[in-house]
C-alpha atoms as a PDB file:
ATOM      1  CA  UNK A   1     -11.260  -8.392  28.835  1.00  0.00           C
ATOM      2  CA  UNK A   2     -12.949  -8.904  25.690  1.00  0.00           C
ATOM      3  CA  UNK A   3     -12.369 -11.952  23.377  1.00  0.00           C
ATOM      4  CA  UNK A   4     -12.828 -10.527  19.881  1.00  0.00           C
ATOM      5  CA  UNK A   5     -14.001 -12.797  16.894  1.00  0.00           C
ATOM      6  CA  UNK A   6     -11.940 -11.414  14.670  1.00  0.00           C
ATOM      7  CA  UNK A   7      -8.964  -8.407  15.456  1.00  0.00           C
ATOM      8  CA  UNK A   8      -8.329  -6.618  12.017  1.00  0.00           C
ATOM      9  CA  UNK A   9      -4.549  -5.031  11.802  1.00  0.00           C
ATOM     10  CA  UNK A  10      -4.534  -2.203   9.443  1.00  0.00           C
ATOM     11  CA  UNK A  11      -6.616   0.401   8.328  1.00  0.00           C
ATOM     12  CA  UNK A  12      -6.701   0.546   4.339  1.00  0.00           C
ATOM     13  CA  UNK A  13      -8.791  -0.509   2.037  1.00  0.00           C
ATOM     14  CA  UNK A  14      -7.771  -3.763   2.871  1.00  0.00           C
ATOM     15  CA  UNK A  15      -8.361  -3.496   6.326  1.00  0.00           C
ATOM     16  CA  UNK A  16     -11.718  -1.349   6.215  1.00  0.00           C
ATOM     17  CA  UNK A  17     -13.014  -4.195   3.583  1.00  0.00           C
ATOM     18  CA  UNK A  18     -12.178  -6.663   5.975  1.00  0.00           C
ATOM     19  CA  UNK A  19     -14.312  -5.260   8.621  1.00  0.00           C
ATOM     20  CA  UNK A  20     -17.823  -4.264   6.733  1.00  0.00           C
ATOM     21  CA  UNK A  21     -17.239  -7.940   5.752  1.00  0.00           C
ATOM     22  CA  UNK A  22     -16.795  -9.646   9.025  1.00  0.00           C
ATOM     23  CA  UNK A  23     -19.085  -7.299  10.774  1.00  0.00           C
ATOM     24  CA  UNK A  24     -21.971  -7.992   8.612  1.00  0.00           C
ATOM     25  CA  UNK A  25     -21.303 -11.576   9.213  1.00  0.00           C
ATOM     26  CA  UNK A  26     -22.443 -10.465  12.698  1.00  0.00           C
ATOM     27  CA  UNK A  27     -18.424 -11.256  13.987  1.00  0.00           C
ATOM     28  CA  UNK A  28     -18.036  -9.135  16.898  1.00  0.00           C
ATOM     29  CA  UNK A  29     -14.780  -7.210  15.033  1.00  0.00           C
ATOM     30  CA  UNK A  30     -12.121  -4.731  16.262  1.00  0.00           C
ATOM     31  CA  UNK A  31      -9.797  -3.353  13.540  1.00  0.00           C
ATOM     32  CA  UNK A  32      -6.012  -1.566  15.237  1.00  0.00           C
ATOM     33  CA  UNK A  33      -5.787   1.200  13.230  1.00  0.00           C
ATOM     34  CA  UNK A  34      -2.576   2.826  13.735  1.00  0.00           C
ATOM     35  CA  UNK A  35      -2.256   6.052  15.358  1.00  0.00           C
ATOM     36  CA  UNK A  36      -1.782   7.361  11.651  1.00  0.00           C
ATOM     37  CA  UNK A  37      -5.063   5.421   9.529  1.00  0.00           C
ATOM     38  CA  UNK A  38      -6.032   4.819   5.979  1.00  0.00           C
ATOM     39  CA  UNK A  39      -2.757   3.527   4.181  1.00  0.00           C
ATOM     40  CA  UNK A  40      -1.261   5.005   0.986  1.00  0.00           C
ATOM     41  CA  UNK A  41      -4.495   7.022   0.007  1.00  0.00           C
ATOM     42  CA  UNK A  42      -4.141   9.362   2.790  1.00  0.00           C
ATOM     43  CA  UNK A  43      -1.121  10.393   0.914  1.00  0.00           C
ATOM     44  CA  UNK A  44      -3.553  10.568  -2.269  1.00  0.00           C
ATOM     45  CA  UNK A  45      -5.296  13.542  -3.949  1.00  0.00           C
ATOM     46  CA  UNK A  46      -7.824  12.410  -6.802  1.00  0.00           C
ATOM     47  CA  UNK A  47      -8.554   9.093  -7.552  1.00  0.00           C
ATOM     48  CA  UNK A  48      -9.900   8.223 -10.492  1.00  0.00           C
ATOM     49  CA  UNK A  49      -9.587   4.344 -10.754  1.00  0.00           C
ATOM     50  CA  UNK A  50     -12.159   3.524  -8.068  1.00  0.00           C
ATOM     51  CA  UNK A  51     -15.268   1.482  -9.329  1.00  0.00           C
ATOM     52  CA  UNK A  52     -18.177   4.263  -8.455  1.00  0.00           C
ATOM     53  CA  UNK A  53     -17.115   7.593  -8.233  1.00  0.00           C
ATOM     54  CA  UNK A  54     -17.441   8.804 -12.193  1.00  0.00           C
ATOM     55  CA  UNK A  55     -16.162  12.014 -11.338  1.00  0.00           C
ATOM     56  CA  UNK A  56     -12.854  10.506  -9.333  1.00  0.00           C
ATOM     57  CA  UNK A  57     -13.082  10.815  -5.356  1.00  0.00           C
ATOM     58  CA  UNK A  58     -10.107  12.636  -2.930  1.00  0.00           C
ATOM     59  CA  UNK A  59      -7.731   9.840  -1.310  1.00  0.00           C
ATOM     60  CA  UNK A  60      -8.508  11.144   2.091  1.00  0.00           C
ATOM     61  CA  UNK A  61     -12.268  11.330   0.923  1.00  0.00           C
ATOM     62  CA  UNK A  62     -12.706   7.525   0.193  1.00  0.00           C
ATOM     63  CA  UNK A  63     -11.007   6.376   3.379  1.00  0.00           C
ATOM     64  CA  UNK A  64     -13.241   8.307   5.865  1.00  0.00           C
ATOM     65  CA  UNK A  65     -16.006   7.081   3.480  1.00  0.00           C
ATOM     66  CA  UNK A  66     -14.502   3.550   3.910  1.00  0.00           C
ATOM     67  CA  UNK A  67     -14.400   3.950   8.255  1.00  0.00           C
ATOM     68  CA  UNK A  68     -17.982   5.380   8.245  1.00  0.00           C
ATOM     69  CA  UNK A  69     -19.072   2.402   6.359  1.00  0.00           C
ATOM     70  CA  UNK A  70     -17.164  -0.357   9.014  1.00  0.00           C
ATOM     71  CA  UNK A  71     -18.074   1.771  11.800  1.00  0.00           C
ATOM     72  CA  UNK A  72     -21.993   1.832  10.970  1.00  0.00           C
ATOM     73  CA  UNK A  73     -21.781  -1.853  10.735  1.00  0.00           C
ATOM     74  CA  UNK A  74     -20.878  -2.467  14.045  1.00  0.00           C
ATOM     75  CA  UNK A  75     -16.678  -2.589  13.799  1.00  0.00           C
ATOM     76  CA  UNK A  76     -14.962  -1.510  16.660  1.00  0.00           C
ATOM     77  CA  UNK A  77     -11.937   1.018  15.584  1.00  0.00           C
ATOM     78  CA  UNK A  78      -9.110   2.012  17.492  1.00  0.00           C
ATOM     79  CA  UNK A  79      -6.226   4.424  16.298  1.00  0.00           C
ATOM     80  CA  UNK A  80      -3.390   2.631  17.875  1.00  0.00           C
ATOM     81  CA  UNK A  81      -0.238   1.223  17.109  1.00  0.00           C
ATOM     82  CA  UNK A  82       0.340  -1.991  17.319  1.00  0.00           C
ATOM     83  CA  UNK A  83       3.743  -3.044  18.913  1.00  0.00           C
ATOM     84  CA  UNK A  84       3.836  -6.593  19.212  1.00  0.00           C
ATOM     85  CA  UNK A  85       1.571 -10.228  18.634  1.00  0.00           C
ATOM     86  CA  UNK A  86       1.454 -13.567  19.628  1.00  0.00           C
ATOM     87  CA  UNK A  87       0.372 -16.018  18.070  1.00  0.00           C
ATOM     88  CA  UNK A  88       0.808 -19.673  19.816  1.00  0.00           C
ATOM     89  CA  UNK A  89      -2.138 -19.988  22.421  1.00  0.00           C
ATOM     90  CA  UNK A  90      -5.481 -19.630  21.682  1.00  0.00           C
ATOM     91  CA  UNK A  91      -6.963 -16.704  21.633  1.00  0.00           C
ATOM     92  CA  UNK A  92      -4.322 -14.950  20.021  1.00  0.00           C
ATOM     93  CA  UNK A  93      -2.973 -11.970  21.483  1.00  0.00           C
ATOM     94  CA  UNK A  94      -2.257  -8.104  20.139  1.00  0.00           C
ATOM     95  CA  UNK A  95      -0.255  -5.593  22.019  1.00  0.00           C
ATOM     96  CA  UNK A  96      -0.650  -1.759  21.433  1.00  0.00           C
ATOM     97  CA  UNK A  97       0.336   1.040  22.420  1.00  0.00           C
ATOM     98  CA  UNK A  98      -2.793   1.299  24.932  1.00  0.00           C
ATOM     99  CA  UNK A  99      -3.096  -2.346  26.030  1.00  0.00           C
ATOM    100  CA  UNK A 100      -4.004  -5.721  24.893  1.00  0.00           C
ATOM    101  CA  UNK A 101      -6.444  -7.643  22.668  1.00  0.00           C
ATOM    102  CA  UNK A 102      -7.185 -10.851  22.455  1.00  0.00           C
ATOM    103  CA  UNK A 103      -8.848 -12.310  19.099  1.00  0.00           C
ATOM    104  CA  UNK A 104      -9.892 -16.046  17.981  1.00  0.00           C
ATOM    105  CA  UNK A 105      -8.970 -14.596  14.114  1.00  0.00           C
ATOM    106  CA  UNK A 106      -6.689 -12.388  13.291  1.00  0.00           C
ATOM    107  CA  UNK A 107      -6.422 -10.580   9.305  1.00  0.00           C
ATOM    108  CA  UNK A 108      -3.034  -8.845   9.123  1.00  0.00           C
ATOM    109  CA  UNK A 109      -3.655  -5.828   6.420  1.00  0.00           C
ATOM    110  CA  UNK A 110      -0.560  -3.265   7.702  1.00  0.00           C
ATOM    111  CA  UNK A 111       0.338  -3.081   3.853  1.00  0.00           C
ATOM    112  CA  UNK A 112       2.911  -1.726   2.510  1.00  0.00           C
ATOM    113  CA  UNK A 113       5.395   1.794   2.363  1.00  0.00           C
ATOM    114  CA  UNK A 114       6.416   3.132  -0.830  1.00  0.00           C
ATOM    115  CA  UNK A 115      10.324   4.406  -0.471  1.00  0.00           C
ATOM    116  CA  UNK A 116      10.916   8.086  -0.604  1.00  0.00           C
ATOM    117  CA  UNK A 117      13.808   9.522  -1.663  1.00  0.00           C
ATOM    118  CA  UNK A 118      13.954  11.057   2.019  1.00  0.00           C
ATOM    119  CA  UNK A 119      13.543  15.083   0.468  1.00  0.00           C
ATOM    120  CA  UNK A 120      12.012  17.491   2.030  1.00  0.00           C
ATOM    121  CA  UNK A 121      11.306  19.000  -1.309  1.00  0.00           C
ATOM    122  CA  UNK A 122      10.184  15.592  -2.196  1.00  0.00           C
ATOM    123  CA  UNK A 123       7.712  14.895   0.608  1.00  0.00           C
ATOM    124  CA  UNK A 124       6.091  18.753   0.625  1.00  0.00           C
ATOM    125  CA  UNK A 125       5.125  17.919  -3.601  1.00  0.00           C
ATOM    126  CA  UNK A 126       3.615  13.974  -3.187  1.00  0.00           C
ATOM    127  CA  UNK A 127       0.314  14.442  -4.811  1.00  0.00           C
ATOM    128  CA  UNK A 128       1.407  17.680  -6.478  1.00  0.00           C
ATOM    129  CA  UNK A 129       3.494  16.345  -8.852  1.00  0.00           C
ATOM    130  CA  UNK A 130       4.970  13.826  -6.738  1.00  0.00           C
ATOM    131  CA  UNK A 131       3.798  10.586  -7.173  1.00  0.00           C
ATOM    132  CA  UNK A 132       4.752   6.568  -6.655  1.00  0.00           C
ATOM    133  CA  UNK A 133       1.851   4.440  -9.104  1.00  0.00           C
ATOM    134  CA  UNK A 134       2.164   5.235 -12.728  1.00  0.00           C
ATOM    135  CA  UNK A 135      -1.077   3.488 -12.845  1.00  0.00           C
ATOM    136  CA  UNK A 136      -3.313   6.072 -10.775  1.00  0.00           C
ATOM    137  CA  UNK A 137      -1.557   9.535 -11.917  1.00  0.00           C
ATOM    138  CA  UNK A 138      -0.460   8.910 -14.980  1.00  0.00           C
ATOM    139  CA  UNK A 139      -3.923  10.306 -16.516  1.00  0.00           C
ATOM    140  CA  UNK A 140      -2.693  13.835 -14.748  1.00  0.00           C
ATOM    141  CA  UNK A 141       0.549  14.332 -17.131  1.00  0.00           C
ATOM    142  CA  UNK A 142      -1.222  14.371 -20.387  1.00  0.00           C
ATOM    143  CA  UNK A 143       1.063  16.176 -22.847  1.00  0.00           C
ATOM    144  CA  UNK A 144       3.370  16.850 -20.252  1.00  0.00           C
ATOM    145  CA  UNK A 145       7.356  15.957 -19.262  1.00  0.00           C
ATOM    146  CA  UNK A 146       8.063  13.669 -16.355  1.00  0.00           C
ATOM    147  CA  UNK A 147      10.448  12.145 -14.782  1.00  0.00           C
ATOM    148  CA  UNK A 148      10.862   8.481 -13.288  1.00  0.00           C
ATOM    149  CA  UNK A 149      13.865   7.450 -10.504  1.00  0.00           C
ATOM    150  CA  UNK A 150      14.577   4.039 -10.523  1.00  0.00           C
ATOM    151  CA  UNK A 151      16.399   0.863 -11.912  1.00  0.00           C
ATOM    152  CA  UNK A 152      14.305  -1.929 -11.462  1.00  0.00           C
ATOM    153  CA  UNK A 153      11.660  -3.327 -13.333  1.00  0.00           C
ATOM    154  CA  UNK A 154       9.325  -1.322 -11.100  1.00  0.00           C
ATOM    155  CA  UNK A 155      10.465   1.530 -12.626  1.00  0.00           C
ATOM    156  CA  UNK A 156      10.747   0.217 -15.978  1.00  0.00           C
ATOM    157  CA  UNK A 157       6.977  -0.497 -15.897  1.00  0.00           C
ATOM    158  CA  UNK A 158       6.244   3.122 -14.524  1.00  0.00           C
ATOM    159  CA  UNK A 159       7.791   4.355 -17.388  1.00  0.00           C
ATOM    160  CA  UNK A 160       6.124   2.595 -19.895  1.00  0.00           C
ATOM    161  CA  UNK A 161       2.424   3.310 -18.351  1.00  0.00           C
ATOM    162  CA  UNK A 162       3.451   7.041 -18.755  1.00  0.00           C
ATOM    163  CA  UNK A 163       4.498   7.015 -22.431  1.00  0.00           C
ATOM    164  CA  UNK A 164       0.898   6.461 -22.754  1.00  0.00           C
ATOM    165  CA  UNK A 165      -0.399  10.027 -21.756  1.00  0.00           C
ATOM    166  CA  UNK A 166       3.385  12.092 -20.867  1.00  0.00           C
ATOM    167  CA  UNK A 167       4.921  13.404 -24.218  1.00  0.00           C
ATOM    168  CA  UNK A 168       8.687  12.720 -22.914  1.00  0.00           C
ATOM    169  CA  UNK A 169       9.868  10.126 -19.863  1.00  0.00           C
ATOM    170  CA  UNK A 170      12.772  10.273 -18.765  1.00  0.00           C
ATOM    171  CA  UNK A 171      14.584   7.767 -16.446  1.00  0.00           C
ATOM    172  CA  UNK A 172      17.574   9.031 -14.078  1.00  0.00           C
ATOM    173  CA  UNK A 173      19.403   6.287 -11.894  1.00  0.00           C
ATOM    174  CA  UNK A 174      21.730   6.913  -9.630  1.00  0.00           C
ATOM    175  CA  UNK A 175      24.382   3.469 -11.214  1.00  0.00           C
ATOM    176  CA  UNK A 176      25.685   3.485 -14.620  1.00  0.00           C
ATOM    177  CA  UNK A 177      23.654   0.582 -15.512  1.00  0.00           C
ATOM    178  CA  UNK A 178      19.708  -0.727 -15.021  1.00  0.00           C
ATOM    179  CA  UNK A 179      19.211  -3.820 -12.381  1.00  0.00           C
ATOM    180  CA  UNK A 180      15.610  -4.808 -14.578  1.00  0.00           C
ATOM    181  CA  UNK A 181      15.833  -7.300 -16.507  1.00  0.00           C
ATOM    182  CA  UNK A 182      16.889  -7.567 -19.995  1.00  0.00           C
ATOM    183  CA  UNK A 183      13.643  -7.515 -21.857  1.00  0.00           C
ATOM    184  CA  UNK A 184      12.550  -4.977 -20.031  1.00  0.00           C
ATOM    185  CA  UNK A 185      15.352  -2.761 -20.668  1.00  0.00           C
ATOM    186  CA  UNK A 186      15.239  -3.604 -24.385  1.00  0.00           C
ATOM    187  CA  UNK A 187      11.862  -2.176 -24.472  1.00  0.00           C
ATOM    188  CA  UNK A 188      13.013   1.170 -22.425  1.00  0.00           C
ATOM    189  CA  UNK A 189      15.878   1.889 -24.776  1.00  0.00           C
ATOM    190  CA  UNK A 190      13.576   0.852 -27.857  1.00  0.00           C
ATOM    191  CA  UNK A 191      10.998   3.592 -26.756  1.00  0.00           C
ATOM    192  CA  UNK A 192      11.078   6.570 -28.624  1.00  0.00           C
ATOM    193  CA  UNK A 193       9.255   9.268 -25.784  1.00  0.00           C
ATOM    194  CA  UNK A 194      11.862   7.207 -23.273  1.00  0.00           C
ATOM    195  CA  UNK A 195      15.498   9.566 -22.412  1.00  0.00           C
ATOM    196  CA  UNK A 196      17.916   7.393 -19.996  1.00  0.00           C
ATOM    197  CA  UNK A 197      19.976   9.426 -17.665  1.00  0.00           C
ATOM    198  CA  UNK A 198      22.957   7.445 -16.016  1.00  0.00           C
ATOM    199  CA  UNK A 199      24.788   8.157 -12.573  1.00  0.00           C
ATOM    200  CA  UNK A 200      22.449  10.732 -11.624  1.00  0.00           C
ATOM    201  CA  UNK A 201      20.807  11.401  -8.008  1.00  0.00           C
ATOM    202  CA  UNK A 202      18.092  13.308  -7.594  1.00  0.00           C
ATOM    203  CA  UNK A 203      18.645  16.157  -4.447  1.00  0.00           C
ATOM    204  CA  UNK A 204      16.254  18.803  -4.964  1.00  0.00           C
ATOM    205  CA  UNK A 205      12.582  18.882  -6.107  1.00  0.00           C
ATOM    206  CA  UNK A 206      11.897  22.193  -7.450  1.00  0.00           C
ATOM    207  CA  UNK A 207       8.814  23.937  -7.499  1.00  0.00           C
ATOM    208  CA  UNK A 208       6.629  25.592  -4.568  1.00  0.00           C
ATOM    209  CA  UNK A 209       3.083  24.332  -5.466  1.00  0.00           C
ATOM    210  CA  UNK A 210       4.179  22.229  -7.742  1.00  0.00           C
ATOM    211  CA  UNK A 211       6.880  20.414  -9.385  1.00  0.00           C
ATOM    212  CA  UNK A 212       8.703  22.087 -11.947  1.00  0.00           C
ATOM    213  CA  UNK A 213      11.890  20.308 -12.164  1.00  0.00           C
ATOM    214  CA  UNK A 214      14.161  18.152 -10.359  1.00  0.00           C
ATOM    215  CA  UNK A 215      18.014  19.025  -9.309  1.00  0.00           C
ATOM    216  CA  UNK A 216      20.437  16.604  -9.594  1.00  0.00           C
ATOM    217  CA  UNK A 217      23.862  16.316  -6.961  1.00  0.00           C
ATOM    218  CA  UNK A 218      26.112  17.006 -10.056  1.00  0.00           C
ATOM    219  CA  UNK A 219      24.641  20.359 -10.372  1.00  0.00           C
ATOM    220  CA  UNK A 220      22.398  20.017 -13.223  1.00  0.00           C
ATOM    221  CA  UNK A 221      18.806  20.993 -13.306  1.00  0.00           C
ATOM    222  CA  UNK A 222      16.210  18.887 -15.504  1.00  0.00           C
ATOM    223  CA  UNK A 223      12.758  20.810 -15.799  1.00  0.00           C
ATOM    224  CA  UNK A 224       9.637  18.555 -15.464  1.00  0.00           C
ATOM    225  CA  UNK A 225       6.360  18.517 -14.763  1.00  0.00           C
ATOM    226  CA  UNK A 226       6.201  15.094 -12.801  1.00  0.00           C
ATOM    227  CA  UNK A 227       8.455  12.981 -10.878  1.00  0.00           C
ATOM    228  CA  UNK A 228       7.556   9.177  -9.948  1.00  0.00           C
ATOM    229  CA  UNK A 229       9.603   7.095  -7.311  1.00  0.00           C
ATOM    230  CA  UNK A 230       9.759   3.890  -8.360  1.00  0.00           C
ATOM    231  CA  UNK A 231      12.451   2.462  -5.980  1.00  0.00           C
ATOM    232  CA  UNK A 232      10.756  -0.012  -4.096  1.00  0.00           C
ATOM    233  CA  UNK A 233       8.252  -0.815  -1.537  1.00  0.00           C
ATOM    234  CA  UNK A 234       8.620  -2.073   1.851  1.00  0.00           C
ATOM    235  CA  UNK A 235       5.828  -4.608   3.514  1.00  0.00           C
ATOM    236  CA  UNK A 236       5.277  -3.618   7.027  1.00  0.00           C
ATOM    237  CA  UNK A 237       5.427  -6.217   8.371  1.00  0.00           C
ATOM    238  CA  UNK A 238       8.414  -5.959  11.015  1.00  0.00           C
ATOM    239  CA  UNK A 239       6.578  -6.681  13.817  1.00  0.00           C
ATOM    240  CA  UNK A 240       5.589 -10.181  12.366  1.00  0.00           C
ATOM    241  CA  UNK A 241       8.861 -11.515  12.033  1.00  0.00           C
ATOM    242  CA  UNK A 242       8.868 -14.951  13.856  1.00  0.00           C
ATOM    243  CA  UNK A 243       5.207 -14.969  13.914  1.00  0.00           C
ATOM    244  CA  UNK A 244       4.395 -15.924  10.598  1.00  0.00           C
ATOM    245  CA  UNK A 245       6.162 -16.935   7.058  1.00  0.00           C
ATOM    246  CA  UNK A 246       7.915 -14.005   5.239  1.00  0.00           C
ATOM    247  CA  UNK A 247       9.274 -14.412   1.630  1.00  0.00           C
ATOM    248  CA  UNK A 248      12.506 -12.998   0.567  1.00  0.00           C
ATOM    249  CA  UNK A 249      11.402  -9.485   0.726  1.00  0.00           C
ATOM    250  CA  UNK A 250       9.952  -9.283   3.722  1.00  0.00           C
ATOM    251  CA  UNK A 251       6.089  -9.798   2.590  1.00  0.00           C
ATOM    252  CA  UNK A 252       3.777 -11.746   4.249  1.00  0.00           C
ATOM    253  CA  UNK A 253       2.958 -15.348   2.526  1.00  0.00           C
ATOM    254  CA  UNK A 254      -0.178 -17.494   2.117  1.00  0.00           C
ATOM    255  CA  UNK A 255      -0.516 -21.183   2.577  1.00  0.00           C
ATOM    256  CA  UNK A 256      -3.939 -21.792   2.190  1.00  0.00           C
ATOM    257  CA  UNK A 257      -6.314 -19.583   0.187  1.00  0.00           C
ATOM    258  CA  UNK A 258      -6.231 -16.105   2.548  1.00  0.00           C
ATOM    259  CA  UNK A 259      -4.620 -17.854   5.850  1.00  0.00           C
ATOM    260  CA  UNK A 260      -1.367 -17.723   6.539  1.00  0.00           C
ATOM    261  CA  UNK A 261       0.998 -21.006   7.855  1.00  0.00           C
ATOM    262  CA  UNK A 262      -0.609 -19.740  11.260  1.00  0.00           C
ATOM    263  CA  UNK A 263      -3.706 -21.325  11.485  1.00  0.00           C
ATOM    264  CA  UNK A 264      -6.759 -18.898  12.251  1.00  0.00           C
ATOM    265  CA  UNK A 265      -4.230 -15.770  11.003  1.00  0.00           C
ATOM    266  CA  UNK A 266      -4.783 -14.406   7.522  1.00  0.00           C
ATOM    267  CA  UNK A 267      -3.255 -11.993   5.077  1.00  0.00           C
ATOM    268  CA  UNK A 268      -4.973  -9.085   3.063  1.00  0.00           C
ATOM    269  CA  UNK A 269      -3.573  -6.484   0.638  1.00  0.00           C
ATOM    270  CA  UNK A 270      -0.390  -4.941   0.447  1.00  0.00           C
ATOM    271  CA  UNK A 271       1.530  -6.953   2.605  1.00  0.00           C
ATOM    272  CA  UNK A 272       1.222  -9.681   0.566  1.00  0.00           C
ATOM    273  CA  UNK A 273       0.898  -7.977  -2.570  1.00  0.00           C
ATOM    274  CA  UNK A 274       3.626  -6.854  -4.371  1.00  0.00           C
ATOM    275  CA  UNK A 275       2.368  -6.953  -7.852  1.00  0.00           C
ATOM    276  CA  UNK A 276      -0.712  -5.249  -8.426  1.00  0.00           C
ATOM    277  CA  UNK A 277      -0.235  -2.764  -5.260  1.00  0.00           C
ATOM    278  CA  UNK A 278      -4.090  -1.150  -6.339  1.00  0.00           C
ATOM    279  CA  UNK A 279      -6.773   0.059  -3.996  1.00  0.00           C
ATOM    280  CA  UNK A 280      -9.230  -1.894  -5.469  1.00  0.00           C
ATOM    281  CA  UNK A 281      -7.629  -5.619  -5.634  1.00  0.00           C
ATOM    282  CA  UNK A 282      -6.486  -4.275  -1.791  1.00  0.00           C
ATOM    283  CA  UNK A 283     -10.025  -4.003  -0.807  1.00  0.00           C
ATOM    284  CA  UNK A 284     -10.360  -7.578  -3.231  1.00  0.00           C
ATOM    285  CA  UNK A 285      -7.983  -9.434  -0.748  1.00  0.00           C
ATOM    286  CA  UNK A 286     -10.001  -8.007   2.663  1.00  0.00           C
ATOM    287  CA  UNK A 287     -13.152  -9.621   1.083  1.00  0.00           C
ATOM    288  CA  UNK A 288     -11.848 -12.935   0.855  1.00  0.00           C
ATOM    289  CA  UNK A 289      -9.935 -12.870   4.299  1.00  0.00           C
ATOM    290  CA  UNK A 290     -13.358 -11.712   5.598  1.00  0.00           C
ATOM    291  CA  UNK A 291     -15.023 -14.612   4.113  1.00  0.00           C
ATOM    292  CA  UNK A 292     -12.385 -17.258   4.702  1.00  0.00           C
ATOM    293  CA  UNK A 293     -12.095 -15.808   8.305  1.00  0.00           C
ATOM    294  CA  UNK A 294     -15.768 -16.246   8.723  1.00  0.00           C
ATOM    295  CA  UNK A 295     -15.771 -20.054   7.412  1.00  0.00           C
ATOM    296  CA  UNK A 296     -12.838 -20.717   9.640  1.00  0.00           C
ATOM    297  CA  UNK A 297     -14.435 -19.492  12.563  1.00  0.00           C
ATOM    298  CA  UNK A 298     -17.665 -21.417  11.844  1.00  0.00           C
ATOM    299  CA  UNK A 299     -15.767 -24.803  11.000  1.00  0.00           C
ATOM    300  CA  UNK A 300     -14.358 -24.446  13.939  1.00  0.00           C
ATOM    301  CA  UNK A 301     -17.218 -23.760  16.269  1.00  0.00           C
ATOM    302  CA  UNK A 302     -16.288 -20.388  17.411  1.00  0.00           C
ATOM    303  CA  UNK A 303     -19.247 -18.316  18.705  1.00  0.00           C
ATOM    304  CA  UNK A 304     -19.001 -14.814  19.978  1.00  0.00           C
ATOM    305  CA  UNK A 305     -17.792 -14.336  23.604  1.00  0.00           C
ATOM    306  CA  UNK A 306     -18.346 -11.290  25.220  1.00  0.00           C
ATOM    307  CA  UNK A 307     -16.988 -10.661  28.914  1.00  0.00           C
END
């Protein structure tokens, strides 16, 4: 059995990052995957925030850009899921679906999920219409009507990025009354392209290519252009429960710099961040596990082991 230098746990932008890092630091590297790779861009169309690509780049695009990149360097990739780790005796140990790994580092980057509204209608649309980050489609709806589900500040924040470029926003929520807080609602009802739309749920997404509107369970139909879920996010990170320090919401915490309280185990991306939730500061956070991985391993006079 190969010992890895360093096993890599997700395959994002974090988790691709992390790899043409830690390979080029000649770390003999193995990044898990997942049977389904690349994170939340897969589920992209055009992206137009990414630092070099003037004329915007397809989600699916940059990620098998991203594994070509890891893979020339030397990173080991494996599309499977990973059911269980352990993390008490040195070398630490990863189970998958097709066997087990053992690594001296390990950089957990399994993000994050946005949460669907569980359509059909809903899930046939995302990236026609559909979308979860104000931030990277909000450009699309220039001029345009769209629509925002939520009652958080998450969704209070959506809205206000896309009063910027939509012409009217409106929010539906399915209570009579926001959960954000109170400055941020003052600045939704204050907003004069903002419409609020109380003790509404959202059934239907209408349109075939798409959207066109939204249906609500009461019967009424609201015509649109856009719809953005903004109801939350959810950090995968169930099979680390035990293994390492979760907050409150189920995210993955750091101690010290990158590492989490597990010594030798770090944290990149999504999983840990649930502010800024961007490709680019994802693929910010594998750099730094990369290089804090790679001073760990040197401190502690790890060299590369191959059986």
């Amino acid at each position: 059995m190969t010992t890895y230098d360093v096993i890599i746990i997700g395959s994002g932008p974090a988790g691709l990052t992390t790899g043409i890092y830690t390979s080029r630091a000649n770390l003999k590297t193995l990044l898990l995957a997942g049977e389904k790779w690349g994170g939340q861009l897969q589920l992209t169309t055009l992206v137009e925030n990414y630092p070099g690509f003037p004329e915007g780049i397809q989600g699916p695009d940059l990620m098998t850009n991203m594994r070509k990149q890891a893979e020339k360097f030397g990173v080991q990739i494996m599309d499977e899921n990973v059911t269980g780790v352990e993390f008490i005796n040195k070398p630490y140990r990863t189970n998958t679906t097709n066997g087990t790994y053992m690594g001296k580092a390990i950089i957990i980057a399994t993000g994050a999920e946005f949460k669907w509204l569980g359509l059909p209608s809903e899930q046939k649309l995302i990236g026609r219409g559909v979308s979860s980050c104000a931030t990277c489609d909000a450009a699309f709806f220039k001029d345009k009507k769209v629509v925002v589900v939520g009652g958080g500040d998450a969704a209070m924040e959506e809205a206000l990025v896309l009063t910027k470029f939509a012409s009217e926003v409106t929010i539906v929520h399915r209570r009579g009354e926001f959960r954000a807080s109170k400055i941020m609602q003052d600045r939704i009802m204050s907003h004069p392209k903002i419409k609020v739309e109380f003790n509404v749920e959202v059934v239907e997404v209408l349109g075939e290519n798409k959207v066109e509107g939204v249906k609500f369970k009461n019967g009424e139909t609201l015509y649109c252009d856009g719809l953005f879920v903004a109801i939350g996010h959810s950090p995968a990170t169930k099979i680390f429960e035990g293994k390492i320090d979760l907050d409150e919401k189920k995210y993955a915490t750091r101690k010290f710099k990158t590492m989490s309280n597990v010594e030798g185990v770090f944290v990149a991306g999504d999983v840990h961040d649930h502010v800024y939730r961007q490709a680019i500061t994802a693929a910010g956070y594998g750099c730094e596990a990369a290089i804090d991985a790679d001073r760990w391993l040197t401190e502690n006079g790890h060299t590369v082991v191959i059986q």
